[in-house]
C-alpha atoms as a PDB file:
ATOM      1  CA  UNK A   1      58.642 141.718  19.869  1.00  0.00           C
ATOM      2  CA  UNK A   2      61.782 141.275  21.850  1.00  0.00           C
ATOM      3  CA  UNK A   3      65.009 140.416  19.638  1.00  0.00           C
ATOM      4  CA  UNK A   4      67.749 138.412  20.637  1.00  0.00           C
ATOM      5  CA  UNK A   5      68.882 135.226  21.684  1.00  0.00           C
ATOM      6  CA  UNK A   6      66.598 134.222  24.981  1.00  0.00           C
ATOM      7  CA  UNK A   7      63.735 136.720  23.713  1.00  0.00           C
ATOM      8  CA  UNK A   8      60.073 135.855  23.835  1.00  0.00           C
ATOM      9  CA  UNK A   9      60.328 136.536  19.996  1.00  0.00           C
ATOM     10  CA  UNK A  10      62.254 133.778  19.687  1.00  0.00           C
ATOM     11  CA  UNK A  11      60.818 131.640  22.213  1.00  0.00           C
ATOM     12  CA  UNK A  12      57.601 132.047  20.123  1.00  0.00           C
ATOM     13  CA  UNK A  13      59.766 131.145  16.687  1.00  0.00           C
ATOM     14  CA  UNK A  14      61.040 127.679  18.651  1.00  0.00           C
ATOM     15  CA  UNK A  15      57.573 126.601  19.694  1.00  0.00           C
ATOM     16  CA  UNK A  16      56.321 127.235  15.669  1.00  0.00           C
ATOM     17  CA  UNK A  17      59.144 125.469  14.446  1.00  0.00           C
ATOM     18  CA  UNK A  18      58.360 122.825  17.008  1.00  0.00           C
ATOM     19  CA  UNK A  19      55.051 122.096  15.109  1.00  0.00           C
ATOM     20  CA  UNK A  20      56.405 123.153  11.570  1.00  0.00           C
ATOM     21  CA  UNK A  21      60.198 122.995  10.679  1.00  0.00           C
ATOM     22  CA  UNK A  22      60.794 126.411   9.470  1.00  0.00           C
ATOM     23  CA  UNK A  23      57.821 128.060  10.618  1.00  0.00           C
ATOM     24  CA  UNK A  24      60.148 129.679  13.117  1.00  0.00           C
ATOM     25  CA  UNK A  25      62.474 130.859  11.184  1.00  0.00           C
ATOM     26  CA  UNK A  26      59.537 132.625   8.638  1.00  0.00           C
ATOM     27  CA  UNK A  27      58.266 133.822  11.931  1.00  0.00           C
ATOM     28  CA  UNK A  28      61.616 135.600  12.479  1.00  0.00           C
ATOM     29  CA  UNK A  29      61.609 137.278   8.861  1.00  0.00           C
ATOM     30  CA  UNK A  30      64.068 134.744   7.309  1.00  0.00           C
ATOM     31  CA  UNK A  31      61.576 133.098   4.450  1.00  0.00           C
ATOM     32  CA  UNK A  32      64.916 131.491   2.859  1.00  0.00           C
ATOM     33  CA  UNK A  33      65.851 129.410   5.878  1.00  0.00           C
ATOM     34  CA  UNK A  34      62.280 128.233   6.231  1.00  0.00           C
ATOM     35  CA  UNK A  35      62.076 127.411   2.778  1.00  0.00           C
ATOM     36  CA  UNK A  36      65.208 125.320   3.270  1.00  0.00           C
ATOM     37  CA  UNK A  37      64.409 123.860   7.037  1.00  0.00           C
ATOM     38  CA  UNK A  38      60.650 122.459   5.733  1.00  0.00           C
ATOM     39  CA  UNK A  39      62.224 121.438   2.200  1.00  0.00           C
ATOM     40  CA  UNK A  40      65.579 119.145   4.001  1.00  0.00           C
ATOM     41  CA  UNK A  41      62.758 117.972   6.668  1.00  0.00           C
ATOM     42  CA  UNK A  42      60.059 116.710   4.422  1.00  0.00           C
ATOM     43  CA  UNK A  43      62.840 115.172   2.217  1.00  0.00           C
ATOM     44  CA  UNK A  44      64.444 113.380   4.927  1.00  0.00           C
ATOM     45  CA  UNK A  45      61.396 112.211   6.696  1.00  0.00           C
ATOM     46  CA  UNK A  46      61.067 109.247   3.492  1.00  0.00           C
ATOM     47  CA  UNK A  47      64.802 108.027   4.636  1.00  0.00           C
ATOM     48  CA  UNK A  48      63.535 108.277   8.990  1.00  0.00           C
ATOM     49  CA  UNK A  49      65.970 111.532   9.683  1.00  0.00           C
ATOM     50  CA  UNK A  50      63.679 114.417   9.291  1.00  0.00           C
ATOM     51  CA  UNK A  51      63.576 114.499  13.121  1.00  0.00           C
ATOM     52  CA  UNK A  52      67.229 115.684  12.524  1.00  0.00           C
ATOM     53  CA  UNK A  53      66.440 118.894  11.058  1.00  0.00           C
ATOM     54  CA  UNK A  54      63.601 119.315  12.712  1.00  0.00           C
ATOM     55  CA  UNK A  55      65.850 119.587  15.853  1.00  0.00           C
ATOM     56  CA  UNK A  56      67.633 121.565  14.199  1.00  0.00           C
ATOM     57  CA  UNK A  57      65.178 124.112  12.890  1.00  0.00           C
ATOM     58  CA  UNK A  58      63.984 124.370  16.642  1.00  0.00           C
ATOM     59  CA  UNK A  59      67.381 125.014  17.739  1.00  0.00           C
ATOM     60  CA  UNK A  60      68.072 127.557  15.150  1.00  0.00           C
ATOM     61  CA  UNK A  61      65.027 129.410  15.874  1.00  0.00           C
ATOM     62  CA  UNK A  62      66.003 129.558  19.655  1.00  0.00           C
ATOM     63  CA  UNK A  63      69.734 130.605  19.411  1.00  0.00           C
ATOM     64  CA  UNK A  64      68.888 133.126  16.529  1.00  0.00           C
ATOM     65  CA  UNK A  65      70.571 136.457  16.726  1.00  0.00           C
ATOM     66  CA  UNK A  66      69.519 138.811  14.693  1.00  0.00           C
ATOM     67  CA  UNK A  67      72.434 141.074  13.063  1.00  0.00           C
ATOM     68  CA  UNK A  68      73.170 144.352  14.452  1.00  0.00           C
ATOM     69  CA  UNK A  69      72.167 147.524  12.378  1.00  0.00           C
END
């Protein structure tokens, strides 16, 4: 899979996280960011703002870069 921002690979994460806040970012290898993303969105959904991170967890998915070796 293609890494970078703009990559198929994270394309792909965007359109999980889409359907699943922080299935993108455990698609990317980052299992603590999902945890957090799904955690913050299920909690906020009671109180009408989990749309808010799950924006967010889209966006992060899409702009990821991953760090350089």
């Amino acid at each position: 899979m293609s890494t970078g921002q703009g990559s198929s690979g994270n394309v792909l994460a965007a359109i999980c996280s889409f359907f699943i806040p922080g299935l993108g970012q455990l698609v990317q290898g980052r299992p603590l960011k999902a945890l957090l993303m799904c955690v913050l969105a299920v909690m906020l959904w009671f109180v009408l703002l989990g749309w808010l991170v799950h924006l967010w967890s889209i966006l992060d998915a899409a702009l990821y870069k991953p760090p350089m070796n």
